[in-house]
N, C-alpha and C. Protein backbone atom coordinates (compact mmCIF):
# COMPACT_ATOMS: atom_id res chain seq x y z
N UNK A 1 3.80 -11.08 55.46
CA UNK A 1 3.74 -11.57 56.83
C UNK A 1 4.75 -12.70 56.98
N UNK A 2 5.45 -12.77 58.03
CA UNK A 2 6.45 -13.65 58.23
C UNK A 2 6.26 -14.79 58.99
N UNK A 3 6.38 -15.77 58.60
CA UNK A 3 6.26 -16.98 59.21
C UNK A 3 6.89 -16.97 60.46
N UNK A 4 6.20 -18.01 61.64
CA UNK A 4 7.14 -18.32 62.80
C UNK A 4 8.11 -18.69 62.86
N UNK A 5 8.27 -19.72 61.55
CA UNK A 5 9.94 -19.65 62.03
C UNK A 5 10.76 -18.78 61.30
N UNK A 6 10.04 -17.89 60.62
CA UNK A 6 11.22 -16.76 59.94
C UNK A 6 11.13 -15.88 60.98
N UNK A 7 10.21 -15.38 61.89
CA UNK A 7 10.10 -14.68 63.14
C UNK A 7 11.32 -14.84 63.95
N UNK A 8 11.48 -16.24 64.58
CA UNK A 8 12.27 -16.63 64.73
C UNK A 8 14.10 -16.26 64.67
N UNK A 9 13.96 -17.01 63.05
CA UNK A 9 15.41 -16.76 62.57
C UNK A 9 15.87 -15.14 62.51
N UNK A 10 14.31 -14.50 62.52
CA UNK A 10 15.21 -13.12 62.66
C UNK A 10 15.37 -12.65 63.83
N UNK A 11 14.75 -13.06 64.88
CA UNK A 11 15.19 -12.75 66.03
C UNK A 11 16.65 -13.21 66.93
N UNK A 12 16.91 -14.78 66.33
CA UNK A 12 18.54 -14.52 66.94
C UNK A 12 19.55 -13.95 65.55
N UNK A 13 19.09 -13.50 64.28
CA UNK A 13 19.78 -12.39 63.95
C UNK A 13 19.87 -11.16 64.38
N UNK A 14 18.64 -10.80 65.13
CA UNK A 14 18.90 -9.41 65.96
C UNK A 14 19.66 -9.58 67.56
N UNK A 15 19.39 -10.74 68.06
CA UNK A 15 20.80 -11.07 68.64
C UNK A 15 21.91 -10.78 68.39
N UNK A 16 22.09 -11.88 67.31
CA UNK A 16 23.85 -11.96 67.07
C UNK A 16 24.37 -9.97 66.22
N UNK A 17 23.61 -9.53 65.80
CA UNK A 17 23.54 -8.05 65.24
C UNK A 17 24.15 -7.30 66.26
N UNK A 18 23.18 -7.46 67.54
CA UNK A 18 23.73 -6.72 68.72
C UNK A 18 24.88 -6.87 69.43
N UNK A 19 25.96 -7.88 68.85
CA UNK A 19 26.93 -8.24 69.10
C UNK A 19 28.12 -8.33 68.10
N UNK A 20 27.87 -6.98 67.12
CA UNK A 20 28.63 -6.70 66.29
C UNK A 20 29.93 -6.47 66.73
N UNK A 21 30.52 -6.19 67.54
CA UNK A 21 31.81 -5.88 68.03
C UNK A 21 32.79 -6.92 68.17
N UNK A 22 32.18 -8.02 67.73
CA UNK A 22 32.43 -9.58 67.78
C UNK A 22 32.58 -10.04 66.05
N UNK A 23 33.85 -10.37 66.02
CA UNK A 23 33.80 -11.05 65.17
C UNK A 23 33.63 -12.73 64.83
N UNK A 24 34.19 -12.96 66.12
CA UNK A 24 34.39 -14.57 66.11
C UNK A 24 33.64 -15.52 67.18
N UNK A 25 32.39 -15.72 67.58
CA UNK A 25 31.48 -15.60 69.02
C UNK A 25 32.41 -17.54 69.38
N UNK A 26 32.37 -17.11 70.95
CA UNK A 26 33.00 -18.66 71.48
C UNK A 26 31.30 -19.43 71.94
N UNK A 27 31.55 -20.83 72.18
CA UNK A 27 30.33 -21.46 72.70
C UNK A 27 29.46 -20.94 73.31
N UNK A 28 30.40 -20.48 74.31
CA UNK A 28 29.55 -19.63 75.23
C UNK A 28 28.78 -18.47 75.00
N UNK A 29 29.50 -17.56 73.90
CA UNK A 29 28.42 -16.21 73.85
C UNK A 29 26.80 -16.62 73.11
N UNK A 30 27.06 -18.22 71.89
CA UNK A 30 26.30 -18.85 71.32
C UNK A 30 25.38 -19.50 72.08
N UNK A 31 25.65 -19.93 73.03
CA UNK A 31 24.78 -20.58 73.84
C UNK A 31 23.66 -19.29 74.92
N UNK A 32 24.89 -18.20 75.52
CA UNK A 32 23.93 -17.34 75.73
C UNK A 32 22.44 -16.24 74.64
N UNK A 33 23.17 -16.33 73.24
CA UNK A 33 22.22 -15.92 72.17
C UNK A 33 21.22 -16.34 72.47
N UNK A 34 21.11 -18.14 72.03
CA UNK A 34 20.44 -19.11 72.23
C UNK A 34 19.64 -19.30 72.98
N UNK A 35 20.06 -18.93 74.59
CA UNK A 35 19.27 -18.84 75.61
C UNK A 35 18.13 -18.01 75.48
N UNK A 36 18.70 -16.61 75.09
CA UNK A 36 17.93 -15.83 75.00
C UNK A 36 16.53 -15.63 74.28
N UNK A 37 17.02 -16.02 72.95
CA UNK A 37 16.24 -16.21 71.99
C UNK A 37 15.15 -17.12 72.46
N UNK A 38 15.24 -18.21 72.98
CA UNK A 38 14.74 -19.40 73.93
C UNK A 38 13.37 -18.62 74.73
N UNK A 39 14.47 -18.14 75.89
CA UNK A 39 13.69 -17.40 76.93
C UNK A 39 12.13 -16.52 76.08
N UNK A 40 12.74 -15.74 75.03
CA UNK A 40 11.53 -14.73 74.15
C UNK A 40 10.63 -15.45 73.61
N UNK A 41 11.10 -16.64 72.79
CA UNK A 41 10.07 -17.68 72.27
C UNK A 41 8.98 -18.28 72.75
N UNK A 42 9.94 -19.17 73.64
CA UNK A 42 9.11 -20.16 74.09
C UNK A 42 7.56 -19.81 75.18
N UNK A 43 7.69 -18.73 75.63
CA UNK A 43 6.44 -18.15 76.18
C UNK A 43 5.39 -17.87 74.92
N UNK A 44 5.78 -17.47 73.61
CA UNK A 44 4.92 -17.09 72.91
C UNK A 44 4.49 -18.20 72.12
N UNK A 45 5.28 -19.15 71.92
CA UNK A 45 5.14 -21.13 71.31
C UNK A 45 4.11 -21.20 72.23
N UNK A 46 4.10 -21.67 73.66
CA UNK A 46 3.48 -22.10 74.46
C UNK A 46 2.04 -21.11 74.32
N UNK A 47 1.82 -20.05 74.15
CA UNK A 47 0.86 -19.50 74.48
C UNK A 47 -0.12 -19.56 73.14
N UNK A 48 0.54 -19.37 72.01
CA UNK A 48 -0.20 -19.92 70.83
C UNK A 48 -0.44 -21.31 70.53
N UNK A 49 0.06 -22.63 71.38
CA UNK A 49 -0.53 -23.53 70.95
C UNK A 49 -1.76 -23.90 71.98
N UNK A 50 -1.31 -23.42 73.18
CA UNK A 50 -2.51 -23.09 74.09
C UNK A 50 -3.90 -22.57 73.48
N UNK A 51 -3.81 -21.71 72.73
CA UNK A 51 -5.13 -20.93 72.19
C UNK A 51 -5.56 -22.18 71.22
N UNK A 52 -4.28 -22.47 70.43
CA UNK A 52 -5.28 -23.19 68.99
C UNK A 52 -5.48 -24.68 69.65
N UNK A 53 -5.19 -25.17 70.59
CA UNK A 53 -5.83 -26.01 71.47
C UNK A 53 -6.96 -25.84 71.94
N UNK A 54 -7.15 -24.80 71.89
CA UNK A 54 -8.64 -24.25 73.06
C UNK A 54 -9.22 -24.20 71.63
N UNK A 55 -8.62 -23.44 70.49
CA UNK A 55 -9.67 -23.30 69.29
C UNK A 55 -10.46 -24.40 69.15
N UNK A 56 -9.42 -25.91 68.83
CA UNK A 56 -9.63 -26.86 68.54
C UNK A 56 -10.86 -27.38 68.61
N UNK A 57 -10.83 -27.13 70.48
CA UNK A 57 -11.76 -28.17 71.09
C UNK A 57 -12.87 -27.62 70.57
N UNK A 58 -13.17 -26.12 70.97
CA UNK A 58 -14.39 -25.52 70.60
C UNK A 58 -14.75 -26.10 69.45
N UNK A 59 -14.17 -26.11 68.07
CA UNK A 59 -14.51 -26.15 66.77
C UNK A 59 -14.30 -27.57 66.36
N UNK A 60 -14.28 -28.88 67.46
CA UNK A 60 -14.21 -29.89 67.59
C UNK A 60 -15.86 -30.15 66.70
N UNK A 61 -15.40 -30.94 65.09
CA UNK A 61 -16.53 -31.40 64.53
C UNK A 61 -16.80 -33.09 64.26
N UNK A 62 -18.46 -33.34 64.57
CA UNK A 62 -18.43 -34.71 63.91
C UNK A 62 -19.30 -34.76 63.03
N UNK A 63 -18.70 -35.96 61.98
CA UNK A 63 -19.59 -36.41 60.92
C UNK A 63 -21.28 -37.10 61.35
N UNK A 64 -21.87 -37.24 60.67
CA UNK A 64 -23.46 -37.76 61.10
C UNK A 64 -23.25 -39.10 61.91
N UNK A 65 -22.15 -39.94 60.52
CA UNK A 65 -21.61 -41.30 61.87
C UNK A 65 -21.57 -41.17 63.07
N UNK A 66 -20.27 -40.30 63.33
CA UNK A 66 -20.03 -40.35 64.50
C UNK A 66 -20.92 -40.04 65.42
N UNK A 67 -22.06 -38.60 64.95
CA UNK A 67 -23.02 -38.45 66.15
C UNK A 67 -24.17 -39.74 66.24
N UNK A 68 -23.99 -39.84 65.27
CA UNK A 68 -25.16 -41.50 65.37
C UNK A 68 -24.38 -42.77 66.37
N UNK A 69 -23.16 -42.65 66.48
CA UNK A 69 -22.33 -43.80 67.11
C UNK A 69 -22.54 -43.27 68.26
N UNK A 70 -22.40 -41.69 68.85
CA UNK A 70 -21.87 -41.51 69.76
C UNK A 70 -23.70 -41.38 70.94
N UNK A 71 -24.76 -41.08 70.15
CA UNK A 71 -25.84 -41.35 70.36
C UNK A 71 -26.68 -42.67 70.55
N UNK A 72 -25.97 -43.35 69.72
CA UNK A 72 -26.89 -44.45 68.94
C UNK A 72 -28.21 -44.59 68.85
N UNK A 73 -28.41 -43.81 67.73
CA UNK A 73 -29.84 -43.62 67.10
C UNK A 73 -29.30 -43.66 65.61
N UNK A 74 -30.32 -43.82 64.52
CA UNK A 74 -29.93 -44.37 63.29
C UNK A 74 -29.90 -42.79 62.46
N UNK A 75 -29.46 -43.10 61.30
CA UNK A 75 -29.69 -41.69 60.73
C UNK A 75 -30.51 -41.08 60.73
N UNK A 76 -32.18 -41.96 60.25
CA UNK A 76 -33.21 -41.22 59.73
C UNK A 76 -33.21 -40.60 61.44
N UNK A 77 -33.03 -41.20 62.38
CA UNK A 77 -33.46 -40.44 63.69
C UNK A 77 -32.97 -38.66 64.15
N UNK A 78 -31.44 -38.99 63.32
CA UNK A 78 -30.74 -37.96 63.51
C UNK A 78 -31.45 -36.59 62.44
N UNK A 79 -31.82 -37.03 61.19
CA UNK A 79 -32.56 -36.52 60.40
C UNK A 79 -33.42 -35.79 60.99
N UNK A 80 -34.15 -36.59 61.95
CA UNK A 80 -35.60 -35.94 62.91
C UNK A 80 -35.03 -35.16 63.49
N UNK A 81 -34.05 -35.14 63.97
CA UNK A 81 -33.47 -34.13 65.19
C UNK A 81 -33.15 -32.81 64.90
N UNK A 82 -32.78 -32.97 63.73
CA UNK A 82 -32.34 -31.79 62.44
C UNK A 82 -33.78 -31.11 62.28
N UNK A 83 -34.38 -31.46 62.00
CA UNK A 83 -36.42 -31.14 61.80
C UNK A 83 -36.73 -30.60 62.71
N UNK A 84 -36.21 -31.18 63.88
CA UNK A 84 -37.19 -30.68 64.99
C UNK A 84 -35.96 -29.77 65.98
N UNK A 85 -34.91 -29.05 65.24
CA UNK A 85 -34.26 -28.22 65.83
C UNK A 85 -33.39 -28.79 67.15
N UNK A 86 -33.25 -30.16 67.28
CA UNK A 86 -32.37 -30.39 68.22
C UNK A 86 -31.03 -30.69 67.98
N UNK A 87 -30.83 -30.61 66.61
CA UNK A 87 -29.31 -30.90 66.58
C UNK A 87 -29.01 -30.33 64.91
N UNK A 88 -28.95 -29.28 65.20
CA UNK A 88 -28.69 -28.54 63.72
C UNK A 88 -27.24 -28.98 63.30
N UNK A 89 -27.04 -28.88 62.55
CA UNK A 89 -25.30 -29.32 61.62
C UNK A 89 -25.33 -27.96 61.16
N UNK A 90 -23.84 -28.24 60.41
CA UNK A 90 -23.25 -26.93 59.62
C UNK A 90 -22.73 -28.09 58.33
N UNK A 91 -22.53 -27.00 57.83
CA UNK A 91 -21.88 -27.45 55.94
C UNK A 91 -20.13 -27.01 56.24
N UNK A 92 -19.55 -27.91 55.51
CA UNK A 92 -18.21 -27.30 55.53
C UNK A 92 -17.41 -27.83 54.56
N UNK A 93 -17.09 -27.47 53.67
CA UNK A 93 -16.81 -28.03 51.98
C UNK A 93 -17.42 -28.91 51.80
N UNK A 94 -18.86 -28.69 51.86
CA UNK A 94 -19.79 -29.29 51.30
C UNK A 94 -20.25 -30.58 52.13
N UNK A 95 -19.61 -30.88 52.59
CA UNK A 95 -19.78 -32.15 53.93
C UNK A 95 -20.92 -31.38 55.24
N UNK A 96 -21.79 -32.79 55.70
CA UNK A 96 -22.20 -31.86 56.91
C UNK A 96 -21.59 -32.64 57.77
N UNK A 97 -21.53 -31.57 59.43
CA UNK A 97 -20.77 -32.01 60.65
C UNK A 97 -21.60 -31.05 61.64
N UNK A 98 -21.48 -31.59 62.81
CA UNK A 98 -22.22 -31.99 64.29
C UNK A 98 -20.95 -30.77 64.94
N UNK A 99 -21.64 -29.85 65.47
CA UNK A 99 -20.45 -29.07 66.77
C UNK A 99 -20.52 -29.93 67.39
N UNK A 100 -19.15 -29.84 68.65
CA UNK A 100 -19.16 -30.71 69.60
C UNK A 100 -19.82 -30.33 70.25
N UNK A 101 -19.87 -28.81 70.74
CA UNK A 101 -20.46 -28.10 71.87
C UNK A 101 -21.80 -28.16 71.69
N UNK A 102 -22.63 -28.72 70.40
CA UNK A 102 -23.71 -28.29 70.39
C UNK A 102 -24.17 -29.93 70.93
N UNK A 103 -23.47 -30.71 70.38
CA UNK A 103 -24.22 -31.95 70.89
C UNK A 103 -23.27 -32.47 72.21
N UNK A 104 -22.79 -31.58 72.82
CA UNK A 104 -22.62 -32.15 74.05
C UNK A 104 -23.93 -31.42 75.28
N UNK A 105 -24.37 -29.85 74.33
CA UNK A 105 -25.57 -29.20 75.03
C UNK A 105 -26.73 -30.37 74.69
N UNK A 106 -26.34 -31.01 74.10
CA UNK A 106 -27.82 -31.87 73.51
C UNK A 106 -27.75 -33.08 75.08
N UNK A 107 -26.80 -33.55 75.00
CA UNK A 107 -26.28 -34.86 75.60
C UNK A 107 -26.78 -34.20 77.08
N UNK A 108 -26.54 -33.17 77.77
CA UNK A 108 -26.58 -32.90 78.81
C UNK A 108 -27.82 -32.70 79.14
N UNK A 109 -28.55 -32.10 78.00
CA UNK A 109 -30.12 -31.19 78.66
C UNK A 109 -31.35 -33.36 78.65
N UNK A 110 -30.28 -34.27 78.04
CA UNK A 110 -31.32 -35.17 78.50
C UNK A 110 -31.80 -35.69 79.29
C-alpha cells in the first residue's frame, strides 16, 4: 500500500509521463503539471482530514483526572459512577479513559 505522499509523487509522474513528447518542459508546462496535480489532490487532502477530524472528536478520550476536573467530584465518586453504570470507561493499553460522547450524554441528561 502506498503512502500519500508516494500517491502523490506518482501522480505528477503520471503527469509529466503524459507529456512524453517533451523533452525539455519550460516553467510554464511545470507549473501547469503542478496545477493539476494540485487541483486532484487537494480535494482528497481536504476531505480526509475532514473525516479524521470528525474521527477525532468522536473518539475524543479522557483520563479519570480529567473527568473528575471536568465534573468535580473526587475519584472514589467517579468509582461510584462506574458501579452504578453512569459512566463506564474503556481500557486502552492498559490505561482507563472516559468517551467524550459518553460523558457529555452524562453532562446533559443532568
Amino acid at each position: 500500500m502506498n503512502t500519500k505522499k508516494e500517491q502523490y509523487q506518482i501522480l505528477f509522474t503520471q503527469h509529466l509521463l503524459n507529456n512524453t513528447h517533451k523533452k525539455i518542459y519550460s516553467l510554464n508546462d511545470v507549473e501547469k503539471i503542478i496545477n493539476k496535480v494540485i487541483d486532484s489532490c487537494v480535494p482528497k487532502i481536504v476531505t480526509s482530514v475532514l473525516e479524521q477530524q470528525s474521527l477525532n472528536s468522536e473518539l475524543k478520550l479522557y483520563t479519570r483526572k480529567e473527568v473528575c476536573d471536568i465534573l468535580d467530584v473526587t475519584t472514589t465518586t467517579l468509582h461510584n459512577y462506574k458501579h452504578q453504570g453512569k459512566l463506564v470507561p474503556i481500557k486502552k493499553n492498559g490505561k482507563v479513559y472516559y468517551k467524550a460522547a459518553d460523558l457529555n450524554n452524562y453532562i446533559n441528561k443532568q
